[in-house]
N, C-alpha and C. Protein backbone atom coordinates (compact mmCIF):
# COMPACT_ATOMS: atom_id res chain seq x y z
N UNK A 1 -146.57 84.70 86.72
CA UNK A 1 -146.11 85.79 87.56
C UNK A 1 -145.72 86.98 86.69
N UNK A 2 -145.93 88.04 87.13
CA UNK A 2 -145.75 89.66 86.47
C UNK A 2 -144.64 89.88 86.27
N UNK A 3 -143.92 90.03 85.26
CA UNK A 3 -142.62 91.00 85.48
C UNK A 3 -142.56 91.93 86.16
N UNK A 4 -141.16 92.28 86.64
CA UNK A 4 -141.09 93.31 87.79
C UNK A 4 -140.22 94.56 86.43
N UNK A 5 -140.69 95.64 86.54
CA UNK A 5 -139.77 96.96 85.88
C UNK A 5 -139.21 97.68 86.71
N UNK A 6 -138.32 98.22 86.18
CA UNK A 6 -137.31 99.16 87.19
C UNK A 6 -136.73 100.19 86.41
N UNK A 7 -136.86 101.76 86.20
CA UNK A 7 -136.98 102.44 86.11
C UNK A 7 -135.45 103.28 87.08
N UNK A 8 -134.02 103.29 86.63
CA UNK A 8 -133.34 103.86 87.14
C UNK A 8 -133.36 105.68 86.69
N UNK A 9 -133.56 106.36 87.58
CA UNK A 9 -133.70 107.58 86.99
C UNK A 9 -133.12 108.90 88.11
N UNK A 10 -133.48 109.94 87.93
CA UNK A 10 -133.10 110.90 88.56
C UNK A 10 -134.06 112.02 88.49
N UNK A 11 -134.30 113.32 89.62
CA UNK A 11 -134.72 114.06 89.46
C UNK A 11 -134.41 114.75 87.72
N UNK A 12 -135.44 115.34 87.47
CA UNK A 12 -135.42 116.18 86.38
C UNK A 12 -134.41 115.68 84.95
N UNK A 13 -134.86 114.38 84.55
CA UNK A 13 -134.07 113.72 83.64
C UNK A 13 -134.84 113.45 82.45
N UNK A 14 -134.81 114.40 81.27
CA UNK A 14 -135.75 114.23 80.28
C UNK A 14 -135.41 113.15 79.44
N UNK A 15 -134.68 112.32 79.46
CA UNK A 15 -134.80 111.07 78.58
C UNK A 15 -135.78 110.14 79.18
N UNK A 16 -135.77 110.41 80.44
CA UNK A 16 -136.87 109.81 81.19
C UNK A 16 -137.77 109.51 81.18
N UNK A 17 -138.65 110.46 80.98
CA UNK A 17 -140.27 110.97 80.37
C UNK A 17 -140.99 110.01 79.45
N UNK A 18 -139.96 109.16 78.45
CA UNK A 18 -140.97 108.34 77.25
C UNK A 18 -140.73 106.82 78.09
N UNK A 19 -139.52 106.56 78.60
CA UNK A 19 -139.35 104.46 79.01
C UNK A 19 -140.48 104.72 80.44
N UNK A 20 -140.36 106.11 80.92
CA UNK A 20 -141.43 105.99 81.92
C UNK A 20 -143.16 105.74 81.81
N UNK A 21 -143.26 106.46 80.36
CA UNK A 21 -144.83 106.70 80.17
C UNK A 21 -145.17 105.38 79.42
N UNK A 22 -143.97 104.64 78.90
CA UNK A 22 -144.50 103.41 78.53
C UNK A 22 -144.30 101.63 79.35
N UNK A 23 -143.49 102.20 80.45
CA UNK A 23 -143.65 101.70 81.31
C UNK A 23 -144.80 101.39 81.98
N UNK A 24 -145.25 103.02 82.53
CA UNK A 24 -146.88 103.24 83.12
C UNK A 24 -147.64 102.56 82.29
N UNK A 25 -147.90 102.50 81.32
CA UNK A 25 -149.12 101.83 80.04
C UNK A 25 -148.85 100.42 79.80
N UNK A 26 -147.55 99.81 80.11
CA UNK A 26 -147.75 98.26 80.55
C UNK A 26 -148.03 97.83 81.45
N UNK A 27 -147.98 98.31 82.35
CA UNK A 27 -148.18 97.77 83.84
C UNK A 27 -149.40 98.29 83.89
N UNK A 28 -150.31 99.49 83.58
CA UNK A 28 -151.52 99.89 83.87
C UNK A 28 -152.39 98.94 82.42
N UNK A 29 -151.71 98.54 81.52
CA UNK A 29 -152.77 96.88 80.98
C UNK A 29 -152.16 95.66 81.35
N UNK A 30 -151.71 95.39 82.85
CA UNK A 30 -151.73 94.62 83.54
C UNK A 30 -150.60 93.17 83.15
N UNK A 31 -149.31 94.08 82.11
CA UNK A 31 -148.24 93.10 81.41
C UNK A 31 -147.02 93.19 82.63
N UNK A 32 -146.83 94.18 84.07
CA UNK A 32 -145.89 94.52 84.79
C UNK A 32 -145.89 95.27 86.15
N UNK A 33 -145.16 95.06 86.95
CA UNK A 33 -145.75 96.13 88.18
C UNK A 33 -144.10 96.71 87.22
N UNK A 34 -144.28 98.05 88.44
CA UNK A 34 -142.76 98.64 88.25
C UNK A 34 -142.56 99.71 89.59
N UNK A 35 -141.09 100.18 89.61
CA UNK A 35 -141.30 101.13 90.32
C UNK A 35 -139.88 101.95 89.53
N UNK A 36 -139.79 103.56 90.30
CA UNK A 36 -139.17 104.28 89.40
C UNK A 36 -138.15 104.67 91.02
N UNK A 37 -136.80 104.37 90.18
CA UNK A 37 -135.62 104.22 91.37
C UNK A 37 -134.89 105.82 91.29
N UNK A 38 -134.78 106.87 92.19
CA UNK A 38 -134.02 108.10 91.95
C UNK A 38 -132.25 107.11 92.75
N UNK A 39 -131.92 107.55 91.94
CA UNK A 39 -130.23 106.73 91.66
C UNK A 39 -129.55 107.86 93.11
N UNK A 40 -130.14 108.86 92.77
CA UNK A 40 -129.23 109.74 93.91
C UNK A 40 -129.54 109.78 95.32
N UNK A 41 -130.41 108.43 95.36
CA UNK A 41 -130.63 108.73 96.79
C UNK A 41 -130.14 107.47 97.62
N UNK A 42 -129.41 106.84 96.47
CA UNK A 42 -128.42 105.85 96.58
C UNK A 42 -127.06 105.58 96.31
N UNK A 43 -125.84 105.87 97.11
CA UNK A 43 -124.98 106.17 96.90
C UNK A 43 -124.30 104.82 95.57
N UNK A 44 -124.54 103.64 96.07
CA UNK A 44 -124.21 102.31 95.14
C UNK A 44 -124.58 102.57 93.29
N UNK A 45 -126.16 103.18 93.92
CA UNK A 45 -126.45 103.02 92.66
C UNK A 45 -125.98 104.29 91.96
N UNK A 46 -125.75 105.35 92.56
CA UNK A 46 -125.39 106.59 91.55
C UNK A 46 -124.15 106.64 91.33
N UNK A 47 -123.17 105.45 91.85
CA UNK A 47 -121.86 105.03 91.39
C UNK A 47 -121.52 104.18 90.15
N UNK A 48 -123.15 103.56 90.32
CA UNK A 48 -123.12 102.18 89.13
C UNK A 48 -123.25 102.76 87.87
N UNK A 49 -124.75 103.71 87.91
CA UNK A 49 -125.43 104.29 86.71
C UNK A 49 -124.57 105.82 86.29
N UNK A 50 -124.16 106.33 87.28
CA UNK A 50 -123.47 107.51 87.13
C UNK A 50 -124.79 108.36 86.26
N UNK A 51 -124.06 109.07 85.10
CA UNK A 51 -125.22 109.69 83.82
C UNK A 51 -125.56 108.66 82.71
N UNK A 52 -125.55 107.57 83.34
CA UNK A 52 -126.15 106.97 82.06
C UNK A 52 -127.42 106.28 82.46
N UNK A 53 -127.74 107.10 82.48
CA UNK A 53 -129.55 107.05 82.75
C UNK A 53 -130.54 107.55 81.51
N UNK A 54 -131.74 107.09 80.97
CA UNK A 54 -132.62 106.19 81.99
C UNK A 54 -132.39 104.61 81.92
N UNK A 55 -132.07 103.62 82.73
CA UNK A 55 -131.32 102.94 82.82
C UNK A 55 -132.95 101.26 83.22
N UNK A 56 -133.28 100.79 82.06
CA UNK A 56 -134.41 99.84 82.33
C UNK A 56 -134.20 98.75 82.85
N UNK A 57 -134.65 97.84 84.36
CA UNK A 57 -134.39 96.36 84.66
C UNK A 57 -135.56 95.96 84.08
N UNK A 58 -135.63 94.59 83.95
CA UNK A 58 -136.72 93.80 84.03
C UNK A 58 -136.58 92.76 84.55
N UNK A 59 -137.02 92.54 85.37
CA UNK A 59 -136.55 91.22 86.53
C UNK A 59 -135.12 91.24 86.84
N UNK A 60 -134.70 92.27 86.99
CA UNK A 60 -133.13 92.85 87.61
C UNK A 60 -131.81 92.84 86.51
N UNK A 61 -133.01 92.28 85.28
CA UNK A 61 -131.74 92.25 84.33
C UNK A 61 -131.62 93.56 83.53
N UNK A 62 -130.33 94.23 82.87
CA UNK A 62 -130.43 95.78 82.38
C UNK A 62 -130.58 95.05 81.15
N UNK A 63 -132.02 96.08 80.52
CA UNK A 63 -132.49 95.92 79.11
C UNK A 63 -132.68 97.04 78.47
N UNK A 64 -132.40 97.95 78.99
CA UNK A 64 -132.07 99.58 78.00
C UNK A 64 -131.40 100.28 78.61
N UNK A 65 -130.47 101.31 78.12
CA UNK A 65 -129.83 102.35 78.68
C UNK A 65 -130.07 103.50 77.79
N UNK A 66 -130.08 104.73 78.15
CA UNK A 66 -130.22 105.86 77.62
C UNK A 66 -131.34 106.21 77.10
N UNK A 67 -131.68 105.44 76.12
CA UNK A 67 -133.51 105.07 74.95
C UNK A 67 -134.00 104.30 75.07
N UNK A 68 -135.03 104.39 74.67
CA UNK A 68 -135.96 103.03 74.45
C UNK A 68 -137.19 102.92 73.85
N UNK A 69 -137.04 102.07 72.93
CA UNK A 69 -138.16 101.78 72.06
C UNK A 69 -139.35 101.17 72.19
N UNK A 70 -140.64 101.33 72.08
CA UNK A 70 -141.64 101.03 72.96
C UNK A 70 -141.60 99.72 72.19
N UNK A 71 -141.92 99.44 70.88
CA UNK A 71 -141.85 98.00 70.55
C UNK A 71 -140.58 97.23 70.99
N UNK A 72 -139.60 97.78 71.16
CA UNK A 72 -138.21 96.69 71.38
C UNK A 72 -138.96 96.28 73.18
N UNK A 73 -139.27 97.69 73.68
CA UNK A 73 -139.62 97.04 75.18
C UNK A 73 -140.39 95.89 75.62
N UNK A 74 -141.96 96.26 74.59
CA UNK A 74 -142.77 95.40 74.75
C UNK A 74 -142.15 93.83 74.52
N UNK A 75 -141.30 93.68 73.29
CA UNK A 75 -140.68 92.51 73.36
C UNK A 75 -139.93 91.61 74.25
N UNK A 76 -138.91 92.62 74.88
CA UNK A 76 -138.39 92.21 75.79
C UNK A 76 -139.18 91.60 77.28
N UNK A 77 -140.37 92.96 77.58
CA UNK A 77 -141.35 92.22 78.71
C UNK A 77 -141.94 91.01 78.38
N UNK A 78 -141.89 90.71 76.92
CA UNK A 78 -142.81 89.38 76.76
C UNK A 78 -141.80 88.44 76.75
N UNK A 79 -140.59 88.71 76.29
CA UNK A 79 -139.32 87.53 76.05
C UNK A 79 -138.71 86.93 78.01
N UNK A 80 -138.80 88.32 78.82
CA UNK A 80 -137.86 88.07 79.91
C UNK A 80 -138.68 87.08 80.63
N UNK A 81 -137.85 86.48 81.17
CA UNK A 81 -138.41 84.94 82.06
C UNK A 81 -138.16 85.03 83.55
């Protein structure tokens, strides 16, 4: 079964831009689905994450906050169970 990604983010959030584009490039070579969550259109969640976004799940567990390293990621999608 695929890992699921999750992508906590917000309008116009440039830390955003790189855990997203390497997000897109695992899941588009077929290692993840994902989807990309705007935090503000959720009151829970824009209480949880506040500004500490971009904020990575992988199977609901938090595996990056703020950065993220495309090799630390890839590891983690291959490690999470």
């Amino acid at each position: 079964m695929l890992k699921h990604v999750r992508l906590m983010t917000r309008p116009d959030c440039s830390l955003c831009e790189e855990p997203k584009r390497f997000i897109q490039e695992a899941a588009e070579a077929g290692l993840c689905t994902w989807e990309s969550v705007n935090i503000d259109q959720d009151r829970d969640l824009k209480r949880l994450y506040g500004w500490d976004i971009p904020v990575v799940l992988i199977n609901d567990a938090v595996c990056f906050k703020h950065r993220m390293d495309k090799g630390a990621f890839m590891q983690s999608l291959k490690g999470q169970q």
